[in-house]
PDB file of N, CA and C in Angstrom:
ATOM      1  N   UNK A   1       0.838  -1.181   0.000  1.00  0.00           N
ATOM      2  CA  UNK A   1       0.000   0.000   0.000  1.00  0.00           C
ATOM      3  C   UNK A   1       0.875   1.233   0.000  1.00  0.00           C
ATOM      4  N   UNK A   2       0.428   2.322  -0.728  1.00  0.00           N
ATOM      5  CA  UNK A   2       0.961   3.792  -0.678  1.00  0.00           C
ATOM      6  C   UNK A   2       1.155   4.406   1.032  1.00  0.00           C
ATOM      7  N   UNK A   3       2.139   4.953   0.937  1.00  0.00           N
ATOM      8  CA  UNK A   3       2.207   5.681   2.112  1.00  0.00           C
ATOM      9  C   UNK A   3       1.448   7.144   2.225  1.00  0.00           C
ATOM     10  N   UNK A   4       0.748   7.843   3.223  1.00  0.00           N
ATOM     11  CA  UNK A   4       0.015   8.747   3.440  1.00  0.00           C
ATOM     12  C   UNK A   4       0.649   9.703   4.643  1.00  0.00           C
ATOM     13  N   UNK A   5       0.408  11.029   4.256  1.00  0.00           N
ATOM     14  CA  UNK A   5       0.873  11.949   5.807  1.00  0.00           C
ATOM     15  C   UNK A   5       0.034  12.265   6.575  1.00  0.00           C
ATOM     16  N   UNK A   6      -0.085  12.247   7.176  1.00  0.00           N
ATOM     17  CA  UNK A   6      -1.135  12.462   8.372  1.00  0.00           C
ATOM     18  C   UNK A   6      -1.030  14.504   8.918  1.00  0.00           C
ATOM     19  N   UNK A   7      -2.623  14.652   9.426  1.00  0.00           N
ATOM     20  CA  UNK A   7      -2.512  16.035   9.807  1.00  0.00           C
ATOM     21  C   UNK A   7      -1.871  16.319  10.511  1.00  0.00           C
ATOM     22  N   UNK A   8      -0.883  15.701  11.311  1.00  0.00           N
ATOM     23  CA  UNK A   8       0.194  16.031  12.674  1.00  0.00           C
ATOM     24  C   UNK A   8       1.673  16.148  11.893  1.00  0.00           C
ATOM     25  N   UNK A   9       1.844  16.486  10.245  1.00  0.00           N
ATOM     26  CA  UNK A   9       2.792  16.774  10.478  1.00  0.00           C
ATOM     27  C   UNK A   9       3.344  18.287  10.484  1.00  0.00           C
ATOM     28  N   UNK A  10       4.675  18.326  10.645  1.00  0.00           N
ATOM     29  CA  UNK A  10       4.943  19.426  10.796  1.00  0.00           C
ATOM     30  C   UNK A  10       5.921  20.685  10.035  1.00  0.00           C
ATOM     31  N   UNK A  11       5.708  19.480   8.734  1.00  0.00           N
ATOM     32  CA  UNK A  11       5.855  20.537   7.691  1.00  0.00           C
ATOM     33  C   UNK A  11       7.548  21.093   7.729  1.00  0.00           C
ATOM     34  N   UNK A  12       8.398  20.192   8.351  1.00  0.00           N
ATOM     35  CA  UNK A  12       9.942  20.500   8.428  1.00  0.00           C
ATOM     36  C   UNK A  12      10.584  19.787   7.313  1.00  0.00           C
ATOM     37  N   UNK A  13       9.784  19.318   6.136  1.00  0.00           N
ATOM     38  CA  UNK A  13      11.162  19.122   5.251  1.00  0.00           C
ATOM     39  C   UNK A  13      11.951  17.873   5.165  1.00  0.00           C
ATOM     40  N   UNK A  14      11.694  16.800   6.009  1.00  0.00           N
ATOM     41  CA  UNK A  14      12.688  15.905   6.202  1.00  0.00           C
ATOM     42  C   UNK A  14      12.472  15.177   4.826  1.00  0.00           C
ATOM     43  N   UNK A  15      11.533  14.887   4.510  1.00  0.00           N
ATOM     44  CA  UNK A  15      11.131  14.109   3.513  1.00  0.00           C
ATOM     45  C   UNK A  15      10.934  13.828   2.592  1.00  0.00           C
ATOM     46  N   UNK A  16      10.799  15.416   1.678  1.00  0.00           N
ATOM     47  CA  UNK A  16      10.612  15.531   0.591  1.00  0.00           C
ATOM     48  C   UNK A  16      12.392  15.074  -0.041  1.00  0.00           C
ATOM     49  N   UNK A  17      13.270  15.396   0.113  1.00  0.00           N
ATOM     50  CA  UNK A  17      14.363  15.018  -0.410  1.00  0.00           C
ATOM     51  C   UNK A  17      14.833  13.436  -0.407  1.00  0.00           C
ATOM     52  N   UNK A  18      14.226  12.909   0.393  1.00  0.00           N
ATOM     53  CA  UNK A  18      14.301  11.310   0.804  1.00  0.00           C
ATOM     54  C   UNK A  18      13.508  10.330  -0.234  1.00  0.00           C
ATOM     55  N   UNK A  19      12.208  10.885  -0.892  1.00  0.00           N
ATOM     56  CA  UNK A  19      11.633  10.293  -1.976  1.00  0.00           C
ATOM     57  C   UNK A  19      12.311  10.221  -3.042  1.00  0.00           C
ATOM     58  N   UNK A  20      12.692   8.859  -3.833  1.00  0.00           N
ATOM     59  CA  UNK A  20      13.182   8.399  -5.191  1.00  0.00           C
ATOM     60  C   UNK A  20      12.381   8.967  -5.830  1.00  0.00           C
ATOM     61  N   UNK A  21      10.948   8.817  -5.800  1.00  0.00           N
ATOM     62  CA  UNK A  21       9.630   9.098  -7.061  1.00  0.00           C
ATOM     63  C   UNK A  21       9.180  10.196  -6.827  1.00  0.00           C
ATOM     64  N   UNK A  22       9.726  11.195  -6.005  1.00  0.00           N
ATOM     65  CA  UNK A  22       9.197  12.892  -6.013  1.00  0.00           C
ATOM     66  C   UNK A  22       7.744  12.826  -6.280  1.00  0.00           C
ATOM     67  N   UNK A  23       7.410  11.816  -5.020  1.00  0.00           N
ATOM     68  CA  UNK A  23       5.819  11.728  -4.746  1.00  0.00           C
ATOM     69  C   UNK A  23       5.397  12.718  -3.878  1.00  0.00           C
ATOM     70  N   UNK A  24       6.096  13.105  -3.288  1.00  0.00           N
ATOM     71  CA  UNK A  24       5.728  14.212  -2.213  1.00  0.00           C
ATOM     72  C   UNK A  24       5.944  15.810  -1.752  1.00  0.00           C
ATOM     73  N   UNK A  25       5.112  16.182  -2.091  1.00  0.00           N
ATOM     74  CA  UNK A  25       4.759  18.092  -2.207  1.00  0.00           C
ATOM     75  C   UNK A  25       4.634  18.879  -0.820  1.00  0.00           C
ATOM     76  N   UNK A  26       4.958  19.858  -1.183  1.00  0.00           N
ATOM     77  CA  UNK A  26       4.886  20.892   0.139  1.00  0.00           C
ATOM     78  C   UNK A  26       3.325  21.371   0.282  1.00  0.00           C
ATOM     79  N   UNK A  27       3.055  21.982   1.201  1.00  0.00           N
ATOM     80  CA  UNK A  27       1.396  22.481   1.324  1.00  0.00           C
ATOM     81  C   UNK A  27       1.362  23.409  -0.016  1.00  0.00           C
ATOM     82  N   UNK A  28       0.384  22.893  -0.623  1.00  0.00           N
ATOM     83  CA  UNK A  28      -0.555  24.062  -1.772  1.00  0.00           C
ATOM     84  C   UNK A  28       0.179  23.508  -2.890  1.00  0.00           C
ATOM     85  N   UNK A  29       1.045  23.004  -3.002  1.00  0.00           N
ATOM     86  CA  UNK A  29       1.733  22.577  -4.550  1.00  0.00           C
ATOM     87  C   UNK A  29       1.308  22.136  -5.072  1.00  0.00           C
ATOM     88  N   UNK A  30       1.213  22.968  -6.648  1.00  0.00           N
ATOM     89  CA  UNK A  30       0.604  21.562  -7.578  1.00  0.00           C
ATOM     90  C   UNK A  30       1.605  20.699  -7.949  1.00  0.00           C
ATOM     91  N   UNK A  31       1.199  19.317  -8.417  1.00  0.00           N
ATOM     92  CA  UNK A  31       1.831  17.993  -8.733  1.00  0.00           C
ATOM     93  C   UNK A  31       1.533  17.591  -9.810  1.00  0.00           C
ATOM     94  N   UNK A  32       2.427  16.673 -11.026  1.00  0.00           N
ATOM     95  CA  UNK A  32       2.534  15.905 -12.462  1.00  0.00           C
ATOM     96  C   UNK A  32       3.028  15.013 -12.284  1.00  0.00           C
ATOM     97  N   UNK A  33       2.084  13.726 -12.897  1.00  0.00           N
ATOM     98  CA  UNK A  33       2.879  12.685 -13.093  1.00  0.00           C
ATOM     99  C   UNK A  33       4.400  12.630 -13.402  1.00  0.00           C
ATOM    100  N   UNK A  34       4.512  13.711 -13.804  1.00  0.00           N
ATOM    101  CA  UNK A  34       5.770  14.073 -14.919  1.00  0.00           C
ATOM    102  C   UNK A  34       6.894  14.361 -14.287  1.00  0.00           C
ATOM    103  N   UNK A  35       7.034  15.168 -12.852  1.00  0.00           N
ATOM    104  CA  UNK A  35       7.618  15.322 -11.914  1.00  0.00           C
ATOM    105  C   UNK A  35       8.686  14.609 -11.883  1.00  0.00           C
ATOM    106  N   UNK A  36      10.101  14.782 -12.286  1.00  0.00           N
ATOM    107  CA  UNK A  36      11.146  13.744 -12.326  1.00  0.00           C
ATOM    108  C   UNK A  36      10.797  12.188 -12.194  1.00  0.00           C
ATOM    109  N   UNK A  37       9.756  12.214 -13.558  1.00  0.00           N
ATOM    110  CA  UNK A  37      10.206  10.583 -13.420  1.00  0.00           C
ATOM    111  C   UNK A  37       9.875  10.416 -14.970  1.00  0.00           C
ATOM    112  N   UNK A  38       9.740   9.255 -15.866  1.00  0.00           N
ATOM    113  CA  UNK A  38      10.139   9.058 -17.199  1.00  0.00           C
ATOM    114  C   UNK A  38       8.981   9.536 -17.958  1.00  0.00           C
ATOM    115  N   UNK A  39       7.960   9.698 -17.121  1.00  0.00           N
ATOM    116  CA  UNK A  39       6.404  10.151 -17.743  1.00  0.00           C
ATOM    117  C   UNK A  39       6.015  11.204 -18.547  1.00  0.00           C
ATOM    118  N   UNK A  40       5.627  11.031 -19.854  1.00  0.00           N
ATOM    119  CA  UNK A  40       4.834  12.380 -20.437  1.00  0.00           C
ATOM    120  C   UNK A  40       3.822  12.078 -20.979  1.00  0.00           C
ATOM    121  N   UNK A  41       3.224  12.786 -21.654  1.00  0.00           N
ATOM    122  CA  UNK A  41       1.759  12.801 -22.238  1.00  0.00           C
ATOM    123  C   UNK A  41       0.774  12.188 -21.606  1.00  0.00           C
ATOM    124  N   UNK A  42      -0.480  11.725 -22.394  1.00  0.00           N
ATOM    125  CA  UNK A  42      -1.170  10.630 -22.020  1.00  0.00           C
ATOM    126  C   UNK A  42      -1.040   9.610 -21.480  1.00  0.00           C
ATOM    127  N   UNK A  43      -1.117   9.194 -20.604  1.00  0.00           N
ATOM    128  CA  UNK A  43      -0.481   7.961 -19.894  1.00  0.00           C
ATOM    129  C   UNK A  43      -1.748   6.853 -18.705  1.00  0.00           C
ATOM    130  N   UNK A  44      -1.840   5.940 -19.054  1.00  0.00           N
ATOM    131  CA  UNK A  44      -2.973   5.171 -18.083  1.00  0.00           C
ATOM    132  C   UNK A  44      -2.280   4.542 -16.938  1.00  0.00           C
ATOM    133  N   UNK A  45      -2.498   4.909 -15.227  1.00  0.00           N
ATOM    134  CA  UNK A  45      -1.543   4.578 -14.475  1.00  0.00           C
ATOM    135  C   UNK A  45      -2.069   3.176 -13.849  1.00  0.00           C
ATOM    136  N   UNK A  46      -1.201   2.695 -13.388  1.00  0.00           N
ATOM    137  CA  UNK A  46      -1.516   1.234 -13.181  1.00  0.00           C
ATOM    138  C   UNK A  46      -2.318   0.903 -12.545  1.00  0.00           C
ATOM    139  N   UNK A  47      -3.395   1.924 -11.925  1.00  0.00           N
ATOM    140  CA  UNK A  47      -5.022   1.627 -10.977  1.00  0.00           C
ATOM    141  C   UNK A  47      -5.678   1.855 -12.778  1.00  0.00           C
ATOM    142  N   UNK A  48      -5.032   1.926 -13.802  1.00  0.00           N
ATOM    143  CA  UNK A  48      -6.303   2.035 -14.814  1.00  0.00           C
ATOM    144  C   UNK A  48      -7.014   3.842 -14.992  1.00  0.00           C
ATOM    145  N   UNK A  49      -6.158   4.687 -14.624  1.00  0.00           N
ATOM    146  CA  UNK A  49      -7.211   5.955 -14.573  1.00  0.00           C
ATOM    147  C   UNK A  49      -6.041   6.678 -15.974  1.00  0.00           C
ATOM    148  N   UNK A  50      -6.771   7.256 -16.750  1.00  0.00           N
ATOM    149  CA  UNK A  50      -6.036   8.435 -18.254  1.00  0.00           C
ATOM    150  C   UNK A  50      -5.582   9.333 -17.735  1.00  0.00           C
ATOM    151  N   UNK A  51      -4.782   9.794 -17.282  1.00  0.00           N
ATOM    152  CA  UNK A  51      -4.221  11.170 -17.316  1.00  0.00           C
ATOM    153  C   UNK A  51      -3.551  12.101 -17.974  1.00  0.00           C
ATOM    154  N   UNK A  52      -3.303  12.830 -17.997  1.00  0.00           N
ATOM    155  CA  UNK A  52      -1.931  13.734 -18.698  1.00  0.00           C
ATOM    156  C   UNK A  52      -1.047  13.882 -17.981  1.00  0.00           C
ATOM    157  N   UNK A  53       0.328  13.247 -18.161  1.00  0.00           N
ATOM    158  CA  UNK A  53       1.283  13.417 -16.969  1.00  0.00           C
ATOM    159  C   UNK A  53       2.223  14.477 -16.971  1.00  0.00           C
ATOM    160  N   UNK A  54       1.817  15.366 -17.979  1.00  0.00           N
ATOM    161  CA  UNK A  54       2.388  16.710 -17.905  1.00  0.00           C
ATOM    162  C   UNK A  54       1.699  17.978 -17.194  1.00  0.00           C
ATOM    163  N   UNK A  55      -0.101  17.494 -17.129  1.00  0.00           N
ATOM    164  CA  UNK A  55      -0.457  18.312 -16.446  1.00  0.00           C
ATOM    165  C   UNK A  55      -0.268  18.571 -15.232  1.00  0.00           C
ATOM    166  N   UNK A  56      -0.872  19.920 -14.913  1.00  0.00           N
ATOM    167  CA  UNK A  56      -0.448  19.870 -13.355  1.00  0.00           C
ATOM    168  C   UNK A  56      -2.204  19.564 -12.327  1.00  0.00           C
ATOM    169  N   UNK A  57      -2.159  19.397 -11.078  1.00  0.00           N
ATOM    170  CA  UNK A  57      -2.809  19.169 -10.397  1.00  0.00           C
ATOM    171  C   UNK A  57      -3.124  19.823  -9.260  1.00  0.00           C
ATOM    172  N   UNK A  58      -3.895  19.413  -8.979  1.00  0.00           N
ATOM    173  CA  UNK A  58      -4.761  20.552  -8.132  1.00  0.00           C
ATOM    174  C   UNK A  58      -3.516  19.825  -6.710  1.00  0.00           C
ATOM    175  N   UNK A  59      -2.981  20.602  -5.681  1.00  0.00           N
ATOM    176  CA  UNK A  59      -2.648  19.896  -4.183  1.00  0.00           C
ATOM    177  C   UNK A  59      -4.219  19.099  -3.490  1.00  0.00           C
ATOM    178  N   UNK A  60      -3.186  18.362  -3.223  1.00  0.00           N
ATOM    179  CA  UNK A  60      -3.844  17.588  -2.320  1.00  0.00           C
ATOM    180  C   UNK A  60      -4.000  18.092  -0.568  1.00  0.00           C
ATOM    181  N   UNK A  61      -3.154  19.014  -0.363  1.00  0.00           N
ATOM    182  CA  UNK A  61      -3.091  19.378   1.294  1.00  0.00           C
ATOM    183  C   UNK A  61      -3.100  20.744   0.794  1.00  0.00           C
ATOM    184  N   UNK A  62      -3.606  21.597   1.703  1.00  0.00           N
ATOM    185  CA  UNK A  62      -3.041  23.296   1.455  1.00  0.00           C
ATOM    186  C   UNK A  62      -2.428  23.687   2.832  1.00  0.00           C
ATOM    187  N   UNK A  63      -2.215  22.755   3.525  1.00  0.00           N
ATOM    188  CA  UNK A  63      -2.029  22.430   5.623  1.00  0.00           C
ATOM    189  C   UNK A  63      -0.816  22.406   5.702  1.00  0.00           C
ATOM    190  N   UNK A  64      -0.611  20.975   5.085  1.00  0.00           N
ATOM    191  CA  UNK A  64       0.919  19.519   5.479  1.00  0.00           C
ATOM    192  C   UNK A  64       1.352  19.247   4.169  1.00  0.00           C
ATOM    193  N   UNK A  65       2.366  18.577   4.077  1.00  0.00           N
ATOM    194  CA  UNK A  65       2.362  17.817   3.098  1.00  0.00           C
ATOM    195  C   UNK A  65       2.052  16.468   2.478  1.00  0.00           C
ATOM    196  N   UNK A  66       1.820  16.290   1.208  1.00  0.00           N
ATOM    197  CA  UNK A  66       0.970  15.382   0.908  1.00  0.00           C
ATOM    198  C   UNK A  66       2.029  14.433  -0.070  1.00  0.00           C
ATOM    199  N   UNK A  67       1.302  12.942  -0.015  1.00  0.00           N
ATOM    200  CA  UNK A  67       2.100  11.885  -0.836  1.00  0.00           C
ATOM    201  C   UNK A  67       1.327  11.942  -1.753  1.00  0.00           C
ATOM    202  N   UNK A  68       1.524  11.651  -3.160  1.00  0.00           N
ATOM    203  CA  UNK A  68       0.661  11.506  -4.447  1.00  0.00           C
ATOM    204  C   UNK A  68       0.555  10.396  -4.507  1.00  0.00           C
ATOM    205  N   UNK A  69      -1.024   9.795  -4.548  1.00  0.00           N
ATOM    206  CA  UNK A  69      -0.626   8.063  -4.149  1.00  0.00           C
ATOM    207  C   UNK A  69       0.233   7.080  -5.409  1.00  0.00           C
ATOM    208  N   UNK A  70      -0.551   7.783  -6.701  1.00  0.00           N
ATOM    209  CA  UNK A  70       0.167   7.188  -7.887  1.00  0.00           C
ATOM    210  C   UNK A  70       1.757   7.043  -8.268  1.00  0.00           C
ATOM    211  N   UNK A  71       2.170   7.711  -7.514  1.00  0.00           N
ATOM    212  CA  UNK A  71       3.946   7.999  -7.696  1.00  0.00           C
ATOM    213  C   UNK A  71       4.364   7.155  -6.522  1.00  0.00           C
ATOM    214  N   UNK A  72       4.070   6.783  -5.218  1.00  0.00           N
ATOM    215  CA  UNK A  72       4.409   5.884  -3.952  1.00  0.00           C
ATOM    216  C   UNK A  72       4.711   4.521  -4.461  1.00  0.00           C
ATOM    217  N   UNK A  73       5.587   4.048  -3.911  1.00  0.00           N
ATOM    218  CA  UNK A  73       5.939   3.138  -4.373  1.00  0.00           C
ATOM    219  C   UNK A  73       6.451   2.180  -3.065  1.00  0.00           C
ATOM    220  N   UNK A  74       6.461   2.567  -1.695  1.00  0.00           N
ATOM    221  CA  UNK A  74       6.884   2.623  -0.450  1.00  0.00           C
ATOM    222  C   UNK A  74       8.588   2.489  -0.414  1.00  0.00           C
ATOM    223  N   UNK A  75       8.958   2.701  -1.304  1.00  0.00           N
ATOM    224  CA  UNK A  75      10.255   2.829  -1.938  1.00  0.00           C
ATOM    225  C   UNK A  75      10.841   1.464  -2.262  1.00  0.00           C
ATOM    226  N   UNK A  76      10.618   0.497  -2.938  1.00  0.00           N
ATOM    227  CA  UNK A  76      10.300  -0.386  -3.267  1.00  0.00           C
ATOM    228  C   UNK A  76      11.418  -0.741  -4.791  1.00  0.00           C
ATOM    229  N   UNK A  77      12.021  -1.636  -4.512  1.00  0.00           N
ATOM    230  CA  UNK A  77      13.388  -1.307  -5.825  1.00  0.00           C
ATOM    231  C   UNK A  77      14.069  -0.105  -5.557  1.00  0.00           C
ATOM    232  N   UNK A  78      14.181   0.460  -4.051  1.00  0.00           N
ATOM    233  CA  UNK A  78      15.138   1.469  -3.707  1.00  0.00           C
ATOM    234  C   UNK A  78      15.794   1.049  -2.628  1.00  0.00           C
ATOM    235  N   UNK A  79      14.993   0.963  -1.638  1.00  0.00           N
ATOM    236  CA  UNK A  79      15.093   1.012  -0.039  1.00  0.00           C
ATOM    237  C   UNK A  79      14.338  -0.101   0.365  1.00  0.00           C
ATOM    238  N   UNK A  80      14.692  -0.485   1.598  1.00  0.00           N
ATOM    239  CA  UNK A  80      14.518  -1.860   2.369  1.00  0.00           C
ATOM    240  C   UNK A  80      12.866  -1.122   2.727  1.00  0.00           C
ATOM    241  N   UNK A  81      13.245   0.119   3.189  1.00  0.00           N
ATOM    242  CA  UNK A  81      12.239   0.495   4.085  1.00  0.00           C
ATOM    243  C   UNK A  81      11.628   1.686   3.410  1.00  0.00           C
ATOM    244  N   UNK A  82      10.123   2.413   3.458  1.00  0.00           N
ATOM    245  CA  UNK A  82       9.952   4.190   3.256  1.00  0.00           C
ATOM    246  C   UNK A  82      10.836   4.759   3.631  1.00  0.00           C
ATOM    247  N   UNK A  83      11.234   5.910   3.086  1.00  0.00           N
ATOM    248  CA  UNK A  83      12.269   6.573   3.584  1.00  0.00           C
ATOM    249  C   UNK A  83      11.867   7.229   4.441  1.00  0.00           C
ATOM    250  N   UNK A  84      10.406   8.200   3.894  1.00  0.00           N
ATOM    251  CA  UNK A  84       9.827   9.018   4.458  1.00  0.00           C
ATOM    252  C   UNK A  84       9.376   8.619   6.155  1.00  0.00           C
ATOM    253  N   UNK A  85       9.298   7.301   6.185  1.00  0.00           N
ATOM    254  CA  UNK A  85       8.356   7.360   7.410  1.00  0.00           C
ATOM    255  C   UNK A  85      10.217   6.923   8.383  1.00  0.00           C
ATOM    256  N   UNK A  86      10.771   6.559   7.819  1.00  0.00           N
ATOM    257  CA  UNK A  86      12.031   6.361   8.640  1.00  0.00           C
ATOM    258  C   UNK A  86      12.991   7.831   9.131  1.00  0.00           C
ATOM    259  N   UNK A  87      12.554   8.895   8.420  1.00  0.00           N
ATOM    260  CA  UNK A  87      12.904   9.931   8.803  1.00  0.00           C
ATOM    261  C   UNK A  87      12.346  11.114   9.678  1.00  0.00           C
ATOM    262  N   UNK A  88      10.448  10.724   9.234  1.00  0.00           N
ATOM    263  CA  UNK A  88      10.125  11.292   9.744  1.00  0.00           C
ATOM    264  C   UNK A  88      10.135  11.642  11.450  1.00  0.00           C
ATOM    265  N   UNK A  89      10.318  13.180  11.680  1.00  0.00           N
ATOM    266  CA  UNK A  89      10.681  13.065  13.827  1.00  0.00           C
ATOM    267  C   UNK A  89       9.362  13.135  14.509  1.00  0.00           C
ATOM    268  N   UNK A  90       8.064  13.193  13.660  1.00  0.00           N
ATOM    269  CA  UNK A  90       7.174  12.767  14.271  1.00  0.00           C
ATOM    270  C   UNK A  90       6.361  11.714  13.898  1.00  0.00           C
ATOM    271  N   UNK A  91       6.421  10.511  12.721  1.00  0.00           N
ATOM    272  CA  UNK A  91       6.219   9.955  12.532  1.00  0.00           C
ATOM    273  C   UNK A  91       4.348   9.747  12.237  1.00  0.00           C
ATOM    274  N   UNK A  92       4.550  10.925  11.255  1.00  0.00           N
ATOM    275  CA  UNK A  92       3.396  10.972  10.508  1.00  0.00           C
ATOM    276  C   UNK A  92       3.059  10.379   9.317  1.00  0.00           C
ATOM    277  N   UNK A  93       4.135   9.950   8.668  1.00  0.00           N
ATOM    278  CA  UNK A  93       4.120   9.038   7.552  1.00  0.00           C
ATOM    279  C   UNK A  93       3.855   7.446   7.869  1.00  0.00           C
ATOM    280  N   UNK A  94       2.579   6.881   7.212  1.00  0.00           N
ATOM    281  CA  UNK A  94       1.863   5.975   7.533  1.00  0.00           C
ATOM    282  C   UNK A  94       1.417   5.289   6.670  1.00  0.00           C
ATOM    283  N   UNK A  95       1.052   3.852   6.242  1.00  0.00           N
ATOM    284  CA  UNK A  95       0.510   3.201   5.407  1.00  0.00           C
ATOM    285  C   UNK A  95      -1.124   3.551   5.169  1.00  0.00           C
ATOM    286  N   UNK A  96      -1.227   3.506   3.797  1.00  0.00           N
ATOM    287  CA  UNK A  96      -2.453   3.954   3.572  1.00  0.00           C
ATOM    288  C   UNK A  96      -3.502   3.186   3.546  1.00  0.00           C
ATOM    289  N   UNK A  97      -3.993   2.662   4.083  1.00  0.00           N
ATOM    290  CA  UNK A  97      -5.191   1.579   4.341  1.00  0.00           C
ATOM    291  C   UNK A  97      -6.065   1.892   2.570  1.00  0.00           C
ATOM    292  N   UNK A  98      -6.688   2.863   2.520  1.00  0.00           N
ATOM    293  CA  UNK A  98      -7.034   2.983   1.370  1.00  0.00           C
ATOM    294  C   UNK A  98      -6.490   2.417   0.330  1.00  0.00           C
ATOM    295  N   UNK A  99      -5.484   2.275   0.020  1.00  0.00           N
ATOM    296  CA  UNK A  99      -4.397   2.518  -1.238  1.00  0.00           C
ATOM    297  C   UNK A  99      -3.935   1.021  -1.221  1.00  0.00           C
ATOM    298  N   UNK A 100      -4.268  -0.147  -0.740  1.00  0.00           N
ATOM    299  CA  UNK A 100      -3.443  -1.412  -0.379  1.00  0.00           C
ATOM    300  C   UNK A 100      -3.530  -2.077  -2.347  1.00  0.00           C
ATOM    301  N   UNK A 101      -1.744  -2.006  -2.337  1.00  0.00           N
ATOM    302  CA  UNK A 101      -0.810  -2.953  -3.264  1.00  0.00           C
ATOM    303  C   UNK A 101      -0.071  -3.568  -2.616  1.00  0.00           C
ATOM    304  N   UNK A 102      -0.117  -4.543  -3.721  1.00  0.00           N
ATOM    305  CA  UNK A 102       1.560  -5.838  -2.969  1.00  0.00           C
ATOM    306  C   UNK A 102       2.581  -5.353  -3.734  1.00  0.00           C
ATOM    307  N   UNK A 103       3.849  -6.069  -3.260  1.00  0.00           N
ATOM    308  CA  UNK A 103       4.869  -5.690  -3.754  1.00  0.00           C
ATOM    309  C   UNK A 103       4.729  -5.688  -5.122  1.00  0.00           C
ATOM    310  N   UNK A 104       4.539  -6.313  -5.862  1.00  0.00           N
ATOM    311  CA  UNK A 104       4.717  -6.997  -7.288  1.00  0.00           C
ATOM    312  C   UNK A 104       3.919  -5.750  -7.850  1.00  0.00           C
ATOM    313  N   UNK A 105       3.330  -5.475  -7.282  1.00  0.00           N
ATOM    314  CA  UNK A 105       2.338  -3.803  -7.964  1.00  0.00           C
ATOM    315  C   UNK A 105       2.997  -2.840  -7.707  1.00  0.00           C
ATOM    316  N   UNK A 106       3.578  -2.575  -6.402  1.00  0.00           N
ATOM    317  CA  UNK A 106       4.224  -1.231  -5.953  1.00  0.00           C
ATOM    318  C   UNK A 106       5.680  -1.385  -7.299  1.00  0.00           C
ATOM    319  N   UNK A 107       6.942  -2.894  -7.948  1.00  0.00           N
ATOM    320  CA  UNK A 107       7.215  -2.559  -8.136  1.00  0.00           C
ATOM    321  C   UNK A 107       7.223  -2.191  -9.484  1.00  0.00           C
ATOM    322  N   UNK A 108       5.908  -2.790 -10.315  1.00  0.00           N
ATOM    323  CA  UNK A 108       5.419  -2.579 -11.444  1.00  0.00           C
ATOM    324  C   UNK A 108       5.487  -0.671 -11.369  1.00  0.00           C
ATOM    325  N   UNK A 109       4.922  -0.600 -10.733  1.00  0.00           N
ATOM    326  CA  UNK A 109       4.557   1.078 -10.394  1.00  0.00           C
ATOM    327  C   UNK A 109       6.181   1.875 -10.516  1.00  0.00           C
ATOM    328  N   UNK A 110       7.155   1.359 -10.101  1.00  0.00           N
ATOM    329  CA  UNK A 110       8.356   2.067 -10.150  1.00  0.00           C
ATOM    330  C   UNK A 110       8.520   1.811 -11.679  1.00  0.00           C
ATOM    331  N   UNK A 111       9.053   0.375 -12.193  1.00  0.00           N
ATOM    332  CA  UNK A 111       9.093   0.393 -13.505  1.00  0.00           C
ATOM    333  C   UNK A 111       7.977   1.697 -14.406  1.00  0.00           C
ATOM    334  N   UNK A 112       6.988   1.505 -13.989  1.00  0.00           N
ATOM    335  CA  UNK A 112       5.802   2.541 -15.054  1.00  0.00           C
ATOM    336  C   UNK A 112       6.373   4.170 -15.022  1.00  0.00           C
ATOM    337  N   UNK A 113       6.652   4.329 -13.725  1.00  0.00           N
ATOM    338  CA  UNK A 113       6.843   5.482 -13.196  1.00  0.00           C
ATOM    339  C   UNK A 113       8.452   6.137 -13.938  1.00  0.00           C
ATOM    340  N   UNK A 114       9.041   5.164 -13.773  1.00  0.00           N
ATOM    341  CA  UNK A 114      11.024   5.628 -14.336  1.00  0.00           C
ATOM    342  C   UNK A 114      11.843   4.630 -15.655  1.00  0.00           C
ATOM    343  N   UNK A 115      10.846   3.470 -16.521  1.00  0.00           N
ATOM    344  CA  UNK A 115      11.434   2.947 -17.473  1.00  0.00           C
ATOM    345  C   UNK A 115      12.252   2.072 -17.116  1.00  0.00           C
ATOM    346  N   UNK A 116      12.709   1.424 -15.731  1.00  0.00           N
ATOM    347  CA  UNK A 116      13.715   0.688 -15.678  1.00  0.00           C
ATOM    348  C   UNK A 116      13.244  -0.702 -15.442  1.00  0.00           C
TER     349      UNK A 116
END
């Protein structure tokens, strides 16, 4: 499953530099599939939804910061572990109950996401 931030965090930064798939935005940012990873144009992401991965997107938080679930990958063909939730100092980064993939999806999702 995708990892999620929770409203307790506190917005210090640890994390965003720790993501491989630059899944994760500061409050109010908009977000693109396209976002350093191999993606452009039209593109169908591996839940099956059309997008444009050049467009941009509305934020998801205007508070905290937010994970984009489609880009999460729980770092998966990177890291043993999330980075995010291993760094985080209050440990707001959390599995997303919503969002549940197995590995074999999360690492399909990296392949889709970066070509490798």
């Amino acid at each position: 499953m995708a990892i999620k931030i929770t409203d307790e965090c506190i917005n210090c930064d640890a994390c965003v530099s720790e993501c491989p798939n630059h899944a994760i935005y500061e409050p109010d940012d908009e977000w693109s599939l396209s976002d350093e990873t191999s993606l452009n144009g039209d593109v169908t992401t591996p839940a099956g939804v059309a997008m444009d991965a050049d467009e941009s997107q509305e934020p998801i938080s205007d508070e905290f910061y937010f994970i984009v679930t489609e880009k999460c990958t729980e770092c998966k063909g990177f890291h043993d572990e999330p980075q995010c939730a291993s760094v985080c100092p209050v440990d707001c980064c959390i599995l997303d109950e919503d969002n549940e993939e197995s590995e074999d999806e999360l690492l399909a999702k990296k392949t889709w996401l970066h070509g490798e």
